[in-house]
N, C-alpha and C. Protein backbone atom coordinates (compact mmCIF):
# COMPACT_ATOMS: atom_id res chain seq x y z
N UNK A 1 144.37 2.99 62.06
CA UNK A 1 144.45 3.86 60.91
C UNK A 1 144.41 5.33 61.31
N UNK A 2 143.75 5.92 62.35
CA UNK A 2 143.48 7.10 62.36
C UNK A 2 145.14 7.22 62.78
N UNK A 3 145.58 6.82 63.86
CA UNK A 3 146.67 7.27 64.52
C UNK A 3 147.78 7.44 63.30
N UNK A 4 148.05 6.07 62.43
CA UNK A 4 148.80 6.29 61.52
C UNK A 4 148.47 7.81 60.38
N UNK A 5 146.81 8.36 60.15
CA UNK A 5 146.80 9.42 59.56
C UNK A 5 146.41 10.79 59.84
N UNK A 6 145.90 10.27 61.12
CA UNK A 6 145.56 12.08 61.64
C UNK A 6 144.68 12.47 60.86
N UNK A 7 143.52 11.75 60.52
CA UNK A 7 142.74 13.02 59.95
C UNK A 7 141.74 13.77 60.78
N UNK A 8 141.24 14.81 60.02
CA UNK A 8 140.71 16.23 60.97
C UNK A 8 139.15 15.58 60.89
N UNK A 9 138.81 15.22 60.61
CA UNK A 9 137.24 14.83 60.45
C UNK A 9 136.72 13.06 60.07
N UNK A 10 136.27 12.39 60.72
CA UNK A 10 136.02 10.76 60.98
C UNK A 10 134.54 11.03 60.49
N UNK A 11 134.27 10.36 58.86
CA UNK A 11 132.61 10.13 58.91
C UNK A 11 132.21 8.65 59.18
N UNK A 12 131.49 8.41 60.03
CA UNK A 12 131.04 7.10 60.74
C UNK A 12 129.81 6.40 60.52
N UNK A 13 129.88 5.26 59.96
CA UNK A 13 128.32 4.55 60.11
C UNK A 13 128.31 4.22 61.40
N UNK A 14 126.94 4.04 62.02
CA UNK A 14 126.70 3.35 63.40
C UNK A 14 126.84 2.09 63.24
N UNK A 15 126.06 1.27 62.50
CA UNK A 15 125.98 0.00 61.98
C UNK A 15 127.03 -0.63 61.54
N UNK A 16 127.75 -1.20 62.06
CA UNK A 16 129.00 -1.80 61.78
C UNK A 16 129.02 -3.36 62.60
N UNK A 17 129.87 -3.83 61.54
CA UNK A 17 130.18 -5.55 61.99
C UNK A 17 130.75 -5.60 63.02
N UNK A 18 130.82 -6.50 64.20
CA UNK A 18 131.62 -6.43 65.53
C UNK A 18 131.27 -5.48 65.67
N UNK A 19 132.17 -4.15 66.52
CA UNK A 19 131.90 -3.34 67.59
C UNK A 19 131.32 -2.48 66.75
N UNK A 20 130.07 -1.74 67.55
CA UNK A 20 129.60 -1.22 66.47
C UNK A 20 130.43 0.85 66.23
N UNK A 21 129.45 1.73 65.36
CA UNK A 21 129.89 3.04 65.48
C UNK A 21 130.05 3.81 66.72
N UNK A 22 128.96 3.66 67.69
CA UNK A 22 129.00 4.07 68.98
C UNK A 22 130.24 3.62 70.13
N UNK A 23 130.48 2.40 69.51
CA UNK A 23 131.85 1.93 70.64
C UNK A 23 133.15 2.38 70.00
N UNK A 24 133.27 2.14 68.56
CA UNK A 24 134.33 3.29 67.87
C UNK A 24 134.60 4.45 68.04
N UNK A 25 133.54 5.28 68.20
CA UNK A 25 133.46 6.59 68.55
C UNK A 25 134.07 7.48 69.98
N UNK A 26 133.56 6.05 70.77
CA UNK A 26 134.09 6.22 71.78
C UNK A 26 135.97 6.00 72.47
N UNK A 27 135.79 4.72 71.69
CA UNK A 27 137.27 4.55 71.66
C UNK A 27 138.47 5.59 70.95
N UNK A 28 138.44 6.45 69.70
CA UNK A 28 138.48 7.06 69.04
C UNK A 28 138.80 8.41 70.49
N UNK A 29 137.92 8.78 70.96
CA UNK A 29 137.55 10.32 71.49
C UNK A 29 138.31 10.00 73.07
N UNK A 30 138.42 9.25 73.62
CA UNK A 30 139.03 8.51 74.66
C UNK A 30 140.50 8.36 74.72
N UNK A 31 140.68 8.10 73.17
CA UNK A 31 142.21 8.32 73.17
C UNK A 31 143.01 9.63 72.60
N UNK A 32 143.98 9.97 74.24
CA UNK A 32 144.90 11.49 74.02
C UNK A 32 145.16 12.02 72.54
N UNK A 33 145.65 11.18 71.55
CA UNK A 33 145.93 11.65 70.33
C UNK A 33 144.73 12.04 69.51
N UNK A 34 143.71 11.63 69.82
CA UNK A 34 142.33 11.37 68.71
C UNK A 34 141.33 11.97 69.20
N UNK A 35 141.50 12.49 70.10
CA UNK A 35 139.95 13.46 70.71
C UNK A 35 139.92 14.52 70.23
N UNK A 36 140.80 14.96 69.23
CA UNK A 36 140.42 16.43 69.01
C UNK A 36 139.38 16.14 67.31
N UNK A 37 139.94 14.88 67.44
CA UNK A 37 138.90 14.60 65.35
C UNK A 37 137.30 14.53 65.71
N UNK A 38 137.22 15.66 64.71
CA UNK A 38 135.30 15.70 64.48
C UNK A 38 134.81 14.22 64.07
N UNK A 39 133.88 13.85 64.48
CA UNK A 39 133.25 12.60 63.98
C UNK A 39 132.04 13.10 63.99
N UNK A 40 131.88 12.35 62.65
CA UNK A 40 130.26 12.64 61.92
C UNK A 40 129.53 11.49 61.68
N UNK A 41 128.23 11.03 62.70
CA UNK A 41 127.64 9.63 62.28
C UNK A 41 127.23 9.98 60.87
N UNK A 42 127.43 8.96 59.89
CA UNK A 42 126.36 9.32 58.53
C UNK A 42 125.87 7.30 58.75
N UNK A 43 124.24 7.51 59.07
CA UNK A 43 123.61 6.80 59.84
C UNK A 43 122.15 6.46 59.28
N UNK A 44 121.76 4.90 59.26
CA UNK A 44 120.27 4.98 58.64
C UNK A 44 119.78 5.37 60.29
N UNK A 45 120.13 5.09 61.05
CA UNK A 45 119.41 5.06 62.79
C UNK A 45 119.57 6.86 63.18
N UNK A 46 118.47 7.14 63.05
CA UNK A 46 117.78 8.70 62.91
C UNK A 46 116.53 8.97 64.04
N UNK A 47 116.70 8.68 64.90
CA UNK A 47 115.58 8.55 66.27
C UNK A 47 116.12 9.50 66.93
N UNK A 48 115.63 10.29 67.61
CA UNK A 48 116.16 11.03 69.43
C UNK A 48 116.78 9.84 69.78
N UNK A 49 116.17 9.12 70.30
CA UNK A 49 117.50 8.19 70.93
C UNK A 49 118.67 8.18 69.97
N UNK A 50 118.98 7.83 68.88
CA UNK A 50 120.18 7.32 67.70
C UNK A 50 120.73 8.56 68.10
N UNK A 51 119.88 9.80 68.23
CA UNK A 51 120.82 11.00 67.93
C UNK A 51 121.20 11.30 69.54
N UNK A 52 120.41 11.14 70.34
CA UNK A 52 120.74 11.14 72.31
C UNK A 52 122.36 10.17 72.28
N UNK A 53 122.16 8.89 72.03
CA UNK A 53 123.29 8.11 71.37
C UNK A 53 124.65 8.19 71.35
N UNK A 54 124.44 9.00 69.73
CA UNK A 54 125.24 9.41 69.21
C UNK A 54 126.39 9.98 69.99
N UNK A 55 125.52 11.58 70.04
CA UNK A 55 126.35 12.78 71.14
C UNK A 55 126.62 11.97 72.71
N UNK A 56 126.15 11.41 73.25
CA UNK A 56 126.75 10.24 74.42
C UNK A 56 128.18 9.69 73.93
N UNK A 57 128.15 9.05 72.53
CA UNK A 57 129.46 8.67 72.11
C UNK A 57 130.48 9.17 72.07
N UNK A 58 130.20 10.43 71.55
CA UNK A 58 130.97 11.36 71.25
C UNK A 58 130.91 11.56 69.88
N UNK A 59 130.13 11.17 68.97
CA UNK A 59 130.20 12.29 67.52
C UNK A 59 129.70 14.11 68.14
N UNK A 60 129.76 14.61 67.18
CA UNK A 60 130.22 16.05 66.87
C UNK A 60 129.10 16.41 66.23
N UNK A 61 128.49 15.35 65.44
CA UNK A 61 127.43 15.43 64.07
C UNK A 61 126.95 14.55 63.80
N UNK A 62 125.27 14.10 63.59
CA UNK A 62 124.18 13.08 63.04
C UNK A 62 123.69 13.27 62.22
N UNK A 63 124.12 12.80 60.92
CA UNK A 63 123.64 12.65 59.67
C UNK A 63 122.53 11.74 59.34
N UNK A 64 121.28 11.48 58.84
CA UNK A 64 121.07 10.24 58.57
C UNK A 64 120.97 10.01 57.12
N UNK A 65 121.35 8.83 56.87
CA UNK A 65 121.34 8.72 55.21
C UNK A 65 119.60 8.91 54.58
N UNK A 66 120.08 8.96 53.60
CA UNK A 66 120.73 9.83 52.55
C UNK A 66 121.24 10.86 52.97
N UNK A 67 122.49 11.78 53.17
CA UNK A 67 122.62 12.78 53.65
C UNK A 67 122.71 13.61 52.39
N UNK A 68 122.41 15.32 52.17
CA UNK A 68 122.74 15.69 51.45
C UNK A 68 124.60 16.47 51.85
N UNK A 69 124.72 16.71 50.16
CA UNK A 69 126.49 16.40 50.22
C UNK A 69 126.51 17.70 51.14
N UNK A 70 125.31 19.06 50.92
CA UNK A 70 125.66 20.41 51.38
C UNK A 70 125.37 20.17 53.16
N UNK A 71 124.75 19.43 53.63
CA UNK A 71 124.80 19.03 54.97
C UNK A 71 125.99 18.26 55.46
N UNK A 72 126.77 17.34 55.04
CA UNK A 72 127.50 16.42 55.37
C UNK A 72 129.38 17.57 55.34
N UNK A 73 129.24 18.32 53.85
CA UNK A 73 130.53 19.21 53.78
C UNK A 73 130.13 20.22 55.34
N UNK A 74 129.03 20.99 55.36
CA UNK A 74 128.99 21.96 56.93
C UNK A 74 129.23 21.01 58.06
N UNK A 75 128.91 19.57 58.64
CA UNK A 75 128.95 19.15 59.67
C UNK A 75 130.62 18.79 59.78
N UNK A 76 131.39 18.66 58.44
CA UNK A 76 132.22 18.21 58.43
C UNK A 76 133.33 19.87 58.41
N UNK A 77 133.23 20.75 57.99
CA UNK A 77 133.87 21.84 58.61
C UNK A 77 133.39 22.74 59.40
N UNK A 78 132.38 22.28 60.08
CA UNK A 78 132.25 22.96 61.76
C UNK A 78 133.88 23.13 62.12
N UNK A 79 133.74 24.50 63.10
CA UNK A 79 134.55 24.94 63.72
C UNK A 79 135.33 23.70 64.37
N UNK A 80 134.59 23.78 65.49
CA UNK A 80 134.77 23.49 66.72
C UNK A 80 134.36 22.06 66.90
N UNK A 81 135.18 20.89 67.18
CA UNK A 81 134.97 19.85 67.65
C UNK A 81 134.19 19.75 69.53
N UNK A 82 133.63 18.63 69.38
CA UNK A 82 132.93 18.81 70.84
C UNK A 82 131.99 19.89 71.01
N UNK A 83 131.42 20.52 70.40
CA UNK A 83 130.52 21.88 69.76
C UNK A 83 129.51 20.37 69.05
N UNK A 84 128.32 20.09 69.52
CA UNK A 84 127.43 19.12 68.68
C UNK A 84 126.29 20.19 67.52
N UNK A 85 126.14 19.44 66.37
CA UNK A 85 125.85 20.08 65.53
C UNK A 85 124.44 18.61 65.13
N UNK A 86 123.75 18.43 65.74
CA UNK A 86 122.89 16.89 65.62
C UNK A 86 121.69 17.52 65.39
């Protein structure tokens, strides 16, 4: 899906069926076309580690749920991708 839409910003649960957010993330940022998209975990897993993690994966941004909407819109128009905002 991403490839078919190009979008500028990926918000991500970690917790996911099969592979989880962290192996998405990675796959995602790994590939030439798709490394430049911000990814934003929005995440119940909120630890230093979840957030050490995270930025290992390659998100951009660690949300944990509940996020508020005025945190989630700034992580999501940060400048600069690869710039961590966690």
């Amino acid at each position: 899906m991403a490839l078919e839409h190009k979008p500028q910003v990926i918000v991500l649960d970690i917790g996911l069926p099969g592979a989880d957010g962290y192996e998405l993330a990675r796959m995602l940022k790994q590939h030439p076309q798709l490394r430049h998209i911000r990814l934003v975990a929005h995440t119940g897993y909120g630890s230093p580690e979840d957030r050490r993690r995270a930025l290992e994966a390659g998100f951009d941004a660690h949300l944990v749920k509940p996020a508020e909407l005025e945190d989630l819109e700034r992580r999501c128009a940060a400048s600069a991708p690869g710039r961590p905002l966690l």
